[in-house]
C-alpha atoms as a PDB file:
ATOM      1  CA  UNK A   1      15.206 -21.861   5.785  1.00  0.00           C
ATOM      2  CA  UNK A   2      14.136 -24.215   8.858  1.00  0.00           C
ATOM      3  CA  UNK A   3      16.934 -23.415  10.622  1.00  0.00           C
ATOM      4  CA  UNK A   4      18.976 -19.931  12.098  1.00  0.00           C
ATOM      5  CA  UNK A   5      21.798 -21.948  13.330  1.00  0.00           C
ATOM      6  CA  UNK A   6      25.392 -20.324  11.993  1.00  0.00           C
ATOM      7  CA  UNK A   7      23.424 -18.302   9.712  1.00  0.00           C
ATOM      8  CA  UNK A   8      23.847 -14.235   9.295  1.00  0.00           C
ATOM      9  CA  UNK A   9      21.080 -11.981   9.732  1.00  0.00           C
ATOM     10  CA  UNK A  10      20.898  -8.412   8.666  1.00  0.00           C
ATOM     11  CA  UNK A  11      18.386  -6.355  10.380  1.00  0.00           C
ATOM     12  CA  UNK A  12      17.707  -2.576   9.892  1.00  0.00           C
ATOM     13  CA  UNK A  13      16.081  -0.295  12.202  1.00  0.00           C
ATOM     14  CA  UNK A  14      17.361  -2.926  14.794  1.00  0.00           C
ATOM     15  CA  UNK A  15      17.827  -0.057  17.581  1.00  0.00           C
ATOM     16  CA  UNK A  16      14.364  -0.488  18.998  1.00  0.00           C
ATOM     17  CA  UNK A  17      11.361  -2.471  18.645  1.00  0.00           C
ATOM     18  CA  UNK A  18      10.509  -5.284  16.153  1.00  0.00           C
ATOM     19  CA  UNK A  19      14.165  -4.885  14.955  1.00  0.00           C
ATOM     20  CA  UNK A  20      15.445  -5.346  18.319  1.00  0.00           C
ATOM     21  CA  UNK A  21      13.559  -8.407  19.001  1.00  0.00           C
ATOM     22  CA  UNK A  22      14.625  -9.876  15.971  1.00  0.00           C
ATOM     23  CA  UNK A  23      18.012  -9.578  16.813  1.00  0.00           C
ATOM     24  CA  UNK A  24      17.727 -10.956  20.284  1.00  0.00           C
ATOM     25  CA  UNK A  25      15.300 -13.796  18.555  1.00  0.00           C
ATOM     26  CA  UNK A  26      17.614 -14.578  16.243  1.00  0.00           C
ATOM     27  CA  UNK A  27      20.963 -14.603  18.213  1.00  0.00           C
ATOM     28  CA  UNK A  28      18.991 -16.981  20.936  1.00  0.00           C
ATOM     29  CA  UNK A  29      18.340 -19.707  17.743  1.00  0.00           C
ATOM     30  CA  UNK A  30      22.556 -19.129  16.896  1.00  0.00           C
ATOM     31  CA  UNK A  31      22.235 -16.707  14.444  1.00  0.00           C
ATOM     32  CA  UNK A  32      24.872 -14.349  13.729  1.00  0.00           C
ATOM     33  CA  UNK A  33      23.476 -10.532  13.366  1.00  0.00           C
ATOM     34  CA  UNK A  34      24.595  -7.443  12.003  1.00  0.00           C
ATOM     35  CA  UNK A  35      22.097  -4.876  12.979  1.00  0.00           C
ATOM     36  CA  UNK A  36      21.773  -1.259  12.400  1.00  0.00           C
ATOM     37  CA  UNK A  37      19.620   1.872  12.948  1.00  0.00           C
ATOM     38  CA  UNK A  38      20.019   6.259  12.967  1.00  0.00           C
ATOM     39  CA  UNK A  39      19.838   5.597  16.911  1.00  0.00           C
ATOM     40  CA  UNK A  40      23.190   4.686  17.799  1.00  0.00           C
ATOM     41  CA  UNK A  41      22.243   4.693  21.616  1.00  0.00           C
ATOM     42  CA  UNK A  42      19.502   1.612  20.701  1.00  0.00           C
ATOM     43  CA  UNK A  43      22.349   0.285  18.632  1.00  0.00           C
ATOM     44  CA  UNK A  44      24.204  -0.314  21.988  1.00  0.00           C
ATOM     45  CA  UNK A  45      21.434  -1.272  23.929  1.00  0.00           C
ATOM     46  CA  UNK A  46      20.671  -4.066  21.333  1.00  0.00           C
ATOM     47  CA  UNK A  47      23.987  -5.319  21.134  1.00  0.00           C
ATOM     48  CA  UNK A  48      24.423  -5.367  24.708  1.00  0.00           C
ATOM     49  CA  UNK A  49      21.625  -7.258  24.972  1.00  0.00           C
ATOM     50  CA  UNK A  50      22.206  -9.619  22.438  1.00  0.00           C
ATOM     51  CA  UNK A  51      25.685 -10.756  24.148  1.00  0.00           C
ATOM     52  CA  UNK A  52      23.837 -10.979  27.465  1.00  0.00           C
ATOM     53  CA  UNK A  53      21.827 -13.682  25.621  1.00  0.00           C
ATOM     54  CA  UNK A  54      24.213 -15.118  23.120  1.00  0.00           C
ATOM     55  CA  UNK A  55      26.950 -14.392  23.984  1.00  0.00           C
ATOM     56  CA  UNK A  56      28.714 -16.973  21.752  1.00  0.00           C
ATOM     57  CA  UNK A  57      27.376 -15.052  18.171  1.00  0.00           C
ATOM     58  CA  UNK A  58      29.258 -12.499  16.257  1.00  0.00           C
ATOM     59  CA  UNK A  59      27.345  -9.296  16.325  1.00  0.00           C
ATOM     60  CA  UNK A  60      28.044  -6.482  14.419  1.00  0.00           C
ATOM     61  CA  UNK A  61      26.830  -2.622  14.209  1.00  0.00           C
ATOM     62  CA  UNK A  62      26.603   0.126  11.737  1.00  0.00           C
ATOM     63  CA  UNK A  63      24.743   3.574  12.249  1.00  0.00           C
ATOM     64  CA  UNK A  64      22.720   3.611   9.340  1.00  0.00           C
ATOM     65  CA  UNK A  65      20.310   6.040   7.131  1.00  0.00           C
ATOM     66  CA  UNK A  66      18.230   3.631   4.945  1.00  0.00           C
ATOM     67  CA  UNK A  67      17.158   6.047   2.841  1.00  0.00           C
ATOM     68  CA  UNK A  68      20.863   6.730   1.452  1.00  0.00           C
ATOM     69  CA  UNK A  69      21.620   4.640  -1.057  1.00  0.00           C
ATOM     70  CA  UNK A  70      25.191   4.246  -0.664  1.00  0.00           C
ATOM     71  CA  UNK A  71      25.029   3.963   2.825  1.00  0.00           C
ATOM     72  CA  UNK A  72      22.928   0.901   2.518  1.00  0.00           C
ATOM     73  CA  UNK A  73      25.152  -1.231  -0.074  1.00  0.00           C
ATOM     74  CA  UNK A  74      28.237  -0.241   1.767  1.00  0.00           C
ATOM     75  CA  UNK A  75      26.862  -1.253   4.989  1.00  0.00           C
ATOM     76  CA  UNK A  76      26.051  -4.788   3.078  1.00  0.00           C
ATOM     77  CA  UNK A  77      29.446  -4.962   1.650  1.00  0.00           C
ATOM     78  CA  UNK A  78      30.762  -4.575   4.979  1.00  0.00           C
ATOM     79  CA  UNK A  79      28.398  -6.857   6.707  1.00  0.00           C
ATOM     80  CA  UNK A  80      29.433  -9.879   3.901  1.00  0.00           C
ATOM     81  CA  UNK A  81      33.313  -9.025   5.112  1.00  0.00           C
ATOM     82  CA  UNK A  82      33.039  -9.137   8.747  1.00  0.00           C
ATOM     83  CA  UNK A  83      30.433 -12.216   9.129  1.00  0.00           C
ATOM     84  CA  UNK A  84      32.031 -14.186   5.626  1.00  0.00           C
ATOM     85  CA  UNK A  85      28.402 -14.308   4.243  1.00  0.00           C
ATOM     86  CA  UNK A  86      24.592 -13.169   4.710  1.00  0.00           C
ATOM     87  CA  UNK A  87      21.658 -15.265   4.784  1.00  0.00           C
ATOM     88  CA  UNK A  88      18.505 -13.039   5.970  1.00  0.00           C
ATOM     89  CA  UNK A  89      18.042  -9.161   5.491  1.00  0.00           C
ATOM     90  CA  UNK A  90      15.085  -7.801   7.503  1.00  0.00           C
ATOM     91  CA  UNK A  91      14.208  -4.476   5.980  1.00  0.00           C
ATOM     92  CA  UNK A  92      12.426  -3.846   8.852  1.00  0.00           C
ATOM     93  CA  UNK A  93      12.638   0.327   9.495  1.00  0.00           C
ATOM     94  CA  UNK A  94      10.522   2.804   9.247  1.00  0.00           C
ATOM     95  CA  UNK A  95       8.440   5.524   9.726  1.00  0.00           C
ATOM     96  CA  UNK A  96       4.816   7.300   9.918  1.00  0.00           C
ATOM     97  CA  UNK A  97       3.394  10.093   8.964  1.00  0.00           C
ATOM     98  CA  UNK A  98      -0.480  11.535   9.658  1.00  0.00           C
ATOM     99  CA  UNK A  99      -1.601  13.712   6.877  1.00  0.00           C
ATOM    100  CA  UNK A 100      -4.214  14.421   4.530  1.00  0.00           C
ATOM    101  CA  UNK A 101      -3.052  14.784   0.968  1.00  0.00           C
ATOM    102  CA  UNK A 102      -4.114  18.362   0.351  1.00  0.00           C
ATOM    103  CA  UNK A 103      -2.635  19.426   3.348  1.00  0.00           C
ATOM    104  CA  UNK A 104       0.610  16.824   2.901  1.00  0.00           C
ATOM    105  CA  UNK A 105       4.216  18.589   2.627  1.00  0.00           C
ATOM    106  CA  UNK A 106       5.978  17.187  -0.415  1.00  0.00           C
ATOM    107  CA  UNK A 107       9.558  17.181   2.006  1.00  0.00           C
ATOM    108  CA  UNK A 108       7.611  14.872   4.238  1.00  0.00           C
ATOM    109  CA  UNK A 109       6.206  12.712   1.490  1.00  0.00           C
ATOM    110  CA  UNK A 110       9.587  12.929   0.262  1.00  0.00           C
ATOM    111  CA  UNK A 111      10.828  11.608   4.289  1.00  0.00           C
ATOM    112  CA  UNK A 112       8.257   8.723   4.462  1.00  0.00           C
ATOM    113  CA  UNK A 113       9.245   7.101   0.821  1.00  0.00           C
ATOM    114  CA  UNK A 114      12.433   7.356   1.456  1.00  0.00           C
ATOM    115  CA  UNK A 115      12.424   5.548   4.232  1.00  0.00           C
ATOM    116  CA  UNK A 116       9.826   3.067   4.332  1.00  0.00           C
ATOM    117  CA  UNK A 117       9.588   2.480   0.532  1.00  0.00           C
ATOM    118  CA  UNK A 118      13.311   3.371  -1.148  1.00  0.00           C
ATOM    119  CA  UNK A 119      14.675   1.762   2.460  1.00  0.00           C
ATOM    120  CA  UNK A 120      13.741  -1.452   1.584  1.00  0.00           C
ATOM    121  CA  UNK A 121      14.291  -1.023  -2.235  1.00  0.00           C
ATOM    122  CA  UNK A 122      18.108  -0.175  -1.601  1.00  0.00           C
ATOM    123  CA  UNK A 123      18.362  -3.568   1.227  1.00  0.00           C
ATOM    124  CA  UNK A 124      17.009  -6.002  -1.112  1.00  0.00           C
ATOM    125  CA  UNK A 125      19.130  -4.595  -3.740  1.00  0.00           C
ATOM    126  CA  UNK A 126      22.347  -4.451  -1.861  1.00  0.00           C
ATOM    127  CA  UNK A 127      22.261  -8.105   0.033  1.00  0.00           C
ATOM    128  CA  UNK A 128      20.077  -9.859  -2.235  1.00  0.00           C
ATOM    129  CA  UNK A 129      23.336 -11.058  -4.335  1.00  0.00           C
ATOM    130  CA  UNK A 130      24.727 -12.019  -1.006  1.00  0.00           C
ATOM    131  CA  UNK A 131      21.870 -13.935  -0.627  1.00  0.00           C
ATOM    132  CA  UNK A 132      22.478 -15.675  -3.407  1.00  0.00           C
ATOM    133  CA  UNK A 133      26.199 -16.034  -3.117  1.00  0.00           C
ATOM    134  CA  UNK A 134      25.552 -18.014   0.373  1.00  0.00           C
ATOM    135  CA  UNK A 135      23.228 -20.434  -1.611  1.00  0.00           C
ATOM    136  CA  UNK A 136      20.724 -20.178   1.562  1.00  0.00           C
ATOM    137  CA  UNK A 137      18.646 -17.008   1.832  1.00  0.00           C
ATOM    138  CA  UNK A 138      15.501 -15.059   2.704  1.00  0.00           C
ATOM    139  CA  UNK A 139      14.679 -11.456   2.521  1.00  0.00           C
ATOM    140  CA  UNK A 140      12.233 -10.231   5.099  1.00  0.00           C
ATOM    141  CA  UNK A 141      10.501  -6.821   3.941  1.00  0.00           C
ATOM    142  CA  UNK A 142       8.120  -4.981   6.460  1.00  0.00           C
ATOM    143  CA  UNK A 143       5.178  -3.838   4.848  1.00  0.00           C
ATOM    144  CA  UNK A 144       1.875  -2.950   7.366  1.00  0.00           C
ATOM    145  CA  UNK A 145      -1.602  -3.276   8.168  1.00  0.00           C
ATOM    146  CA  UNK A 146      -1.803  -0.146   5.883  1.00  0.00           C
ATOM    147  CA  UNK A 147      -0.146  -2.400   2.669  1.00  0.00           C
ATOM    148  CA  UNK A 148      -3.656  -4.166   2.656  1.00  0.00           C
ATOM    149  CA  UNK A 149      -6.344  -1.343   3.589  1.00  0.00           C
ATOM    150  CA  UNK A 150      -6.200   2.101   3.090  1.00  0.00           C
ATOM    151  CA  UNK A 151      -7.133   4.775   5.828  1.00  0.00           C
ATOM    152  CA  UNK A 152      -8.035   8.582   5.517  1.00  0.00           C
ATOM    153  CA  UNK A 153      -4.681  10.223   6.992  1.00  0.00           C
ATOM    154  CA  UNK A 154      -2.816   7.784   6.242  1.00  0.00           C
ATOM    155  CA  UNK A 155      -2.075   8.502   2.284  1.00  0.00           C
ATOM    156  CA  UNK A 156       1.890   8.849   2.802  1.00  0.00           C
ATOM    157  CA  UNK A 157       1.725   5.732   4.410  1.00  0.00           C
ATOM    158  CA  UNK A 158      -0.535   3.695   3.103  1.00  0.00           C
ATOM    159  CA  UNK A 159       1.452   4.492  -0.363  1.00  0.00           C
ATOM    160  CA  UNK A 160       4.934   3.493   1.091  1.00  0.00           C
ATOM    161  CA  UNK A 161       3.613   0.171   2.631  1.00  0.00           C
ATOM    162  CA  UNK A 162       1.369  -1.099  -0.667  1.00  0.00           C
ATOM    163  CA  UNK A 163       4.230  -0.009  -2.419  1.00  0.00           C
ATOM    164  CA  UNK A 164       6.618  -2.478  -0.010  1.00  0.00           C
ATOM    165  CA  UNK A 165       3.678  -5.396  -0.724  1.00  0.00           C
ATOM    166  CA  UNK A 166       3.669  -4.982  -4.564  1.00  0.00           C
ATOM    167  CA  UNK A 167       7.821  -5.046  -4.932  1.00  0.00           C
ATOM    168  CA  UNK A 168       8.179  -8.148  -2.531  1.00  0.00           C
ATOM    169  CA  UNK A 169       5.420  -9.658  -4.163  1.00  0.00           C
ATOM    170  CA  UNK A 170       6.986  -9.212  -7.287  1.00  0.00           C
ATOM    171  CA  UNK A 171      10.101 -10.173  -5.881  1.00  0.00           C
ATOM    172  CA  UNK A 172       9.055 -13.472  -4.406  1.00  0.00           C
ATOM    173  CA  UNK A 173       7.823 -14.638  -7.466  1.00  0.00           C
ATOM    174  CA  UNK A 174      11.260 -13.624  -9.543  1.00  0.00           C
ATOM    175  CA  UNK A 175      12.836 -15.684  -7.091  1.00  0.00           C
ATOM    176  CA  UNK A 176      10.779 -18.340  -7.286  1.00  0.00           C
ATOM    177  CA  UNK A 177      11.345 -18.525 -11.095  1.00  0.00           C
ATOM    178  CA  UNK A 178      15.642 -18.670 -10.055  1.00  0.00           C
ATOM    179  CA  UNK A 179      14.871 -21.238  -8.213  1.00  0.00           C
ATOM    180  CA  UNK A 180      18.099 -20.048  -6.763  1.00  0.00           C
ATOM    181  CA  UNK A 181      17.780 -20.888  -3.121  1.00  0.00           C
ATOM    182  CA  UNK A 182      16.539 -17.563  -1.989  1.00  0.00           C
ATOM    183  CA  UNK A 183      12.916 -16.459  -1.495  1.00  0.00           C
ATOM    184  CA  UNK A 184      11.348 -13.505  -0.094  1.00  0.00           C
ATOM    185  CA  UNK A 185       8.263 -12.950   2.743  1.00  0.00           C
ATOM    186  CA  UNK A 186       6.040  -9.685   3.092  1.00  0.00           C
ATOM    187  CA  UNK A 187       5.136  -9.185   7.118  1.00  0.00           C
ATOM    188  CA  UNK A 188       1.460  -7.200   7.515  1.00  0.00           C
ATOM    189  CA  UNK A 189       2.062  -6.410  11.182  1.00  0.00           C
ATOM    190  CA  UNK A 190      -1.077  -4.216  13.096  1.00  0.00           C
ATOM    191  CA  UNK A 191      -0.384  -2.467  15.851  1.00  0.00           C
ATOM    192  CA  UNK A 192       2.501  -3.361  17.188  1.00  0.00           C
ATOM    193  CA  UNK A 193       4.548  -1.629  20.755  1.00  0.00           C
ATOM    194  CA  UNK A 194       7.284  -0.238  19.208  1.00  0.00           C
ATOM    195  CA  UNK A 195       8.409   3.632  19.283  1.00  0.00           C
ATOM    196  CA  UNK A 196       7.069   4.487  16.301  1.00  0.00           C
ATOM    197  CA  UNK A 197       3.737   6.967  17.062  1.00  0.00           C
ATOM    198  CA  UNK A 198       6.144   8.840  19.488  1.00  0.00           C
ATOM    199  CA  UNK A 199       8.417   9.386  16.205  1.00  0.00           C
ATOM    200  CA  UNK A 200       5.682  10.128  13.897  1.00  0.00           C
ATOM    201  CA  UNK A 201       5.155  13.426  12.301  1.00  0.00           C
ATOM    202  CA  UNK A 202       2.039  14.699  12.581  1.00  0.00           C
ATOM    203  CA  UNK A 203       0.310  17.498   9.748  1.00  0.00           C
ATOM    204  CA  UNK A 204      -1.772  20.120  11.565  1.00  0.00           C
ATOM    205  CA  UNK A 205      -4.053  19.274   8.244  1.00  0.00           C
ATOM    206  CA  UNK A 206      -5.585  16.752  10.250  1.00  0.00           C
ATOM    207  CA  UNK A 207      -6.377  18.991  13.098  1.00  0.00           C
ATOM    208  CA  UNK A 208     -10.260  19.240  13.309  1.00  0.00           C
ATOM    209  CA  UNK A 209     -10.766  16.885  11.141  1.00  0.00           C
ATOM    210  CA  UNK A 210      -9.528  13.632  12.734  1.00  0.00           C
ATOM    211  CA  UNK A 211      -8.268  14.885  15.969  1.00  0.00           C
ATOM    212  CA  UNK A 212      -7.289  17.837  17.879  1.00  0.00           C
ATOM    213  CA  UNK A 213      -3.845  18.442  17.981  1.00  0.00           C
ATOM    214  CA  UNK A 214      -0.473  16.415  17.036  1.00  0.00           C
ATOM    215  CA  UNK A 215       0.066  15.077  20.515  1.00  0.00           C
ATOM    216  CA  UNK A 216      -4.079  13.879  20.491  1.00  0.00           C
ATOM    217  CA  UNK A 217      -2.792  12.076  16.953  1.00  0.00           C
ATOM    218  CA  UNK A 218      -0.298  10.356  18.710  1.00  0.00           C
ATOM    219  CA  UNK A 219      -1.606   9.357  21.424  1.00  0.00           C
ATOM    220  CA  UNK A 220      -5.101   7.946  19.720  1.00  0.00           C
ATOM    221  CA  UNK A 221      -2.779   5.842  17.000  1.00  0.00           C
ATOM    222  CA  UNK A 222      -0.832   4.396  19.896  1.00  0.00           C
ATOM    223  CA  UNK A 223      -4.241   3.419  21.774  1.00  0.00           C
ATOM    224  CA  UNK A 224      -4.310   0.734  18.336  1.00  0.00           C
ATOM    225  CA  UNK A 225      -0.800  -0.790  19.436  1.00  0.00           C
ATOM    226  CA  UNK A 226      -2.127  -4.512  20.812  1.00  0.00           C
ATOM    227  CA  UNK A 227       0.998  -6.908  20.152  1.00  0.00           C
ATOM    228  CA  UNK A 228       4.201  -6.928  21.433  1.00  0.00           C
ATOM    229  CA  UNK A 229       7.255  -6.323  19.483  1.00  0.00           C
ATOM    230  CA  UNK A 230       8.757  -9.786  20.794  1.00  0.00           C
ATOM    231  CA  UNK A 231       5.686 -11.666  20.034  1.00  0.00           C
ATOM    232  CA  UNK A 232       5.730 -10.208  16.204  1.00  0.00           C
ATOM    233  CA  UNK A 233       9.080 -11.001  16.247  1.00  0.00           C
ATOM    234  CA  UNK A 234       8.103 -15.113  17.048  1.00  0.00           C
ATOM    235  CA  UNK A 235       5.632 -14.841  14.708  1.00  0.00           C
ATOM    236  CA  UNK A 236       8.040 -13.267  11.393  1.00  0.00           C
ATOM    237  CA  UNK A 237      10.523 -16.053  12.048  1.00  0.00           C
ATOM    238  CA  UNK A 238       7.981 -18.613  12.083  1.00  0.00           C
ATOM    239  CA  UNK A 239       6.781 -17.789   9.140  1.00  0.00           C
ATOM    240  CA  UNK A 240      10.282 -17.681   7.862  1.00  0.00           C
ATOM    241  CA  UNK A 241      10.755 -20.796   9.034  1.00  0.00           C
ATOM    242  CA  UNK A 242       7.861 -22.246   6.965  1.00  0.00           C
ATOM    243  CA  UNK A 243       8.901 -19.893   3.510  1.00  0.00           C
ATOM    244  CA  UNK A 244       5.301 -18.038   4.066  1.00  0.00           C
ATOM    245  CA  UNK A 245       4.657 -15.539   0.842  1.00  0.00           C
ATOM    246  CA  UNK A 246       2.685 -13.371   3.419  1.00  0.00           C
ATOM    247  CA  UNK A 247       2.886 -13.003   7.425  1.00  0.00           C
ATOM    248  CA  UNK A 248       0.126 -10.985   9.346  1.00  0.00           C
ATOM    249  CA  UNK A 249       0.866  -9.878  12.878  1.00  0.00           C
ATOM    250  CA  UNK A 250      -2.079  -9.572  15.077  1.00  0.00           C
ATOM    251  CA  UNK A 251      -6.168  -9.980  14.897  1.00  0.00           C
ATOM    252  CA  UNK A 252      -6.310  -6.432  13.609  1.00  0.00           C
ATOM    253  CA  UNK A 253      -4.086  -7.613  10.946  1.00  0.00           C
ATOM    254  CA  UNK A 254      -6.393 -10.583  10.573  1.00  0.00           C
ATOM    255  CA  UNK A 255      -9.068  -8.631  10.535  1.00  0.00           C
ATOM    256  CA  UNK A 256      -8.204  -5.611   7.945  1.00  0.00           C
ATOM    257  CA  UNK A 257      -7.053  -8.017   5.404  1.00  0.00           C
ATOM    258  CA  UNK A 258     -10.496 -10.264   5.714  1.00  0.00           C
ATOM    259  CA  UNK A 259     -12.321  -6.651   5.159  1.00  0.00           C
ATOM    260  CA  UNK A 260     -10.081  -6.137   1.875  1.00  0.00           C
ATOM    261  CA  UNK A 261     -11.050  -9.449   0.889  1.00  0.00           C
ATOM    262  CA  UNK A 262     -14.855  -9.179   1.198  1.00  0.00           C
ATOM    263  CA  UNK A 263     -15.581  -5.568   0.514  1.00  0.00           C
ATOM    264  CA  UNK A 264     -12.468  -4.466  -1.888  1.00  0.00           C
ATOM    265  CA  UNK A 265     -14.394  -1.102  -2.615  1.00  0.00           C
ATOM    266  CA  UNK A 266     -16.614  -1.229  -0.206  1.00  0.00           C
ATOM    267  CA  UNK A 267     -14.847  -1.065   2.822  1.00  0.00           C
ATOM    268  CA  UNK A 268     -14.164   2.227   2.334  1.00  0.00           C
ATOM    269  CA  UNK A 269     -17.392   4.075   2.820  1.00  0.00           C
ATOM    270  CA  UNK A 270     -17.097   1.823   6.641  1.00  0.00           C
ATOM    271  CA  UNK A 271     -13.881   3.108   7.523  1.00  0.00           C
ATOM    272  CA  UNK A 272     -15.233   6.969   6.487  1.00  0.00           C
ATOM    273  CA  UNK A 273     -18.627   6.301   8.637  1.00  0.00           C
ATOM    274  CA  UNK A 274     -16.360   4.959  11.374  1.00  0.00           C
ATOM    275  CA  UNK A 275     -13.473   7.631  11.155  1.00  0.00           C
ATOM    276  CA  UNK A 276     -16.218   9.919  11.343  1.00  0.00           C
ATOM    277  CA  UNK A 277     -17.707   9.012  14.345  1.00  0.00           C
ATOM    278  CA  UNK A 278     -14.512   8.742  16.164  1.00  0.00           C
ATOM    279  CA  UNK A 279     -13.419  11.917  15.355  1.00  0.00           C
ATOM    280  CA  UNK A 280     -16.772  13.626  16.343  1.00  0.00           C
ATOM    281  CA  UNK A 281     -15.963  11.761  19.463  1.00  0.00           C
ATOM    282  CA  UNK A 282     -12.369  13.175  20.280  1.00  0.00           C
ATOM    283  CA  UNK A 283     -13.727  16.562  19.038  1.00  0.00           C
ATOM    284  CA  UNK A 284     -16.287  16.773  21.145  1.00  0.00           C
ATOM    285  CA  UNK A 285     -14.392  15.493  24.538  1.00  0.00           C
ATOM    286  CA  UNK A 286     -11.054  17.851  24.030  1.00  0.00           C
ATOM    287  CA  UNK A 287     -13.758  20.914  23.131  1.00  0.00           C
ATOM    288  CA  UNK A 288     -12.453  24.216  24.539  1.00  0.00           C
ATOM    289  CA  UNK A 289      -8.918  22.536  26.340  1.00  0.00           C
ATOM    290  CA  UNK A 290      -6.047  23.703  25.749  1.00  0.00           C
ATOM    291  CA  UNK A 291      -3.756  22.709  22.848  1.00  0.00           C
ATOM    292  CA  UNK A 292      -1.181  20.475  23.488  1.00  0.00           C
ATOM    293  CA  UNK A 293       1.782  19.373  21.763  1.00  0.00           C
ATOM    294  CA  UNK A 294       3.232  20.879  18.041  1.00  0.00           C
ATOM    295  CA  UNK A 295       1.737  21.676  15.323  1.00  0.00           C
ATOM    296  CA  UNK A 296       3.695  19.777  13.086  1.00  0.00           C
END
């Protein structure tokens, strides 16, 4: 697809963000976009926003839970009535959780699949024969720095995100075989500026181990956030443009998926060594203030 012109975009998680700059993107190259999110005030402000810039698109909006099945195809069924067609779904929501396994709730496990794994499971599923119905298509599925390197913490996560690589892997490669005029891209970002540390749920299993407290947590994984959401925006629909099987956002991006690539097993024991001094670090410089934030 080389060109957005008079084509529809879906785009989930679209309230804030990387979902909101897609939108915006998108709508500025002529593209038509139905966008939705659980945040029905960012649903406005990305709508308004989108008719400030384009104001000559169609834009539609549905509050949204990805994680409900039926939610998610009715929501596509809808968006095929109102815009005639589809041509893109970005599967782009989702969430984190910090937590070690032992110490990992199985409703919050439960949360984090849901969302960033079963999410994108039920949008392929419910626009991909859209896709193919418009005889012009991509799916976009958001995977992470974390769907290429694993991180002590992170196990919720890192799970939901290699499981996102694997199925759009596998996906692109069905597709490929159709040769039915769809094809599918996997987007790596790092840290990108988006909302979603300040939405995170933090375990109080990592307390004293990697950092203090929840807030601590939050605060550290934002310090990691180094691209902007509009820039990793640019760069998804670039590599769109040119059908790319795999889009990284960001040197960190660059970076963790060079380490995977080296030291496969071996990267591991650096990322302990290194977790381990930075958490000596924050230990030692928060020792004997007072807590702040939940204990989630």
């Amino acid at each position: 697809m080389k060109d957005f012109h008079n084509k529809v975009a879906a785009i989930t998680g679209a309230g804030s963000g990387m979902g909101r700059c897609l939108a915006i993107q998108l709508a500025q190259s002529g593209c038509h976009v139905a966008i939705s999110d659980c945040n029905e005030a960012g649903l406005a402000q990305t709508v308004a926003e989108v008719r400030r810039v384009a104001p000559m698109v169609q834009v539609t909006s549905h509050r949204v839970d990805v994680a409900d099945r039926a939610a998610v195809h009715a929501w596509a069924d809808d968006v095929a009535r109102a815009h005639g067609r589809v041509n893109l779904i970005f599967n782009n929501a989702g969430v984190a959780l910090s937590s070690t396994i032992e110490g990992m709730a199985y409703d919050d496990l439960e949360w984090i699949i849901g969302i960033n794994f079963w999410g994108v499971v039920y949008g392929t599923k419910a626009f991909l024969p859209h896709l193919k119905a418009s005889g012009e298509g991509h799916v976009v599925n958001t995977s992470s720095i974390f769907g290429l390197f694993a991180q002590p913490g992170m196990g919720a996560y890192n799970a939901s995100k290699y499981a996102v690589r694997g199925f759009t892997e596998s996906l692109r490669q069905e597709l490929d075989l159709m040769d039915c005029g769809v094809s599918a891209t996997t987007v790596h970002p790092g840290g990108i500026k988006t909302n979603i540390a300040r939405a995170s749920r933090v375990s109080s299993s990592v307390n004293g181990l990697l950092v203090r407290d929840a807030q601590q947590g939050r605060e550290e994984f934002e310090k990691f956030f180094i691209t902007t959401a509009d820039k990793a925006a640019r760069v998804i629909l670039d590599g769109v443009r040119a059908n790319k099987r795999r889009v990284l956002i960001g040197p960190d991006a660059y970076a963790a998926d060079a380490l995977s690539r080296v030291l496969p097993a071996a990267y591991q024991s650096l990322v302990v060594r290194d977790t381990r001094r930075k958490s000596k670090r924050l230990l030692s410089d928060t020792a004997g203030a007072p807590a702040r934030g939940e204990r989630a």
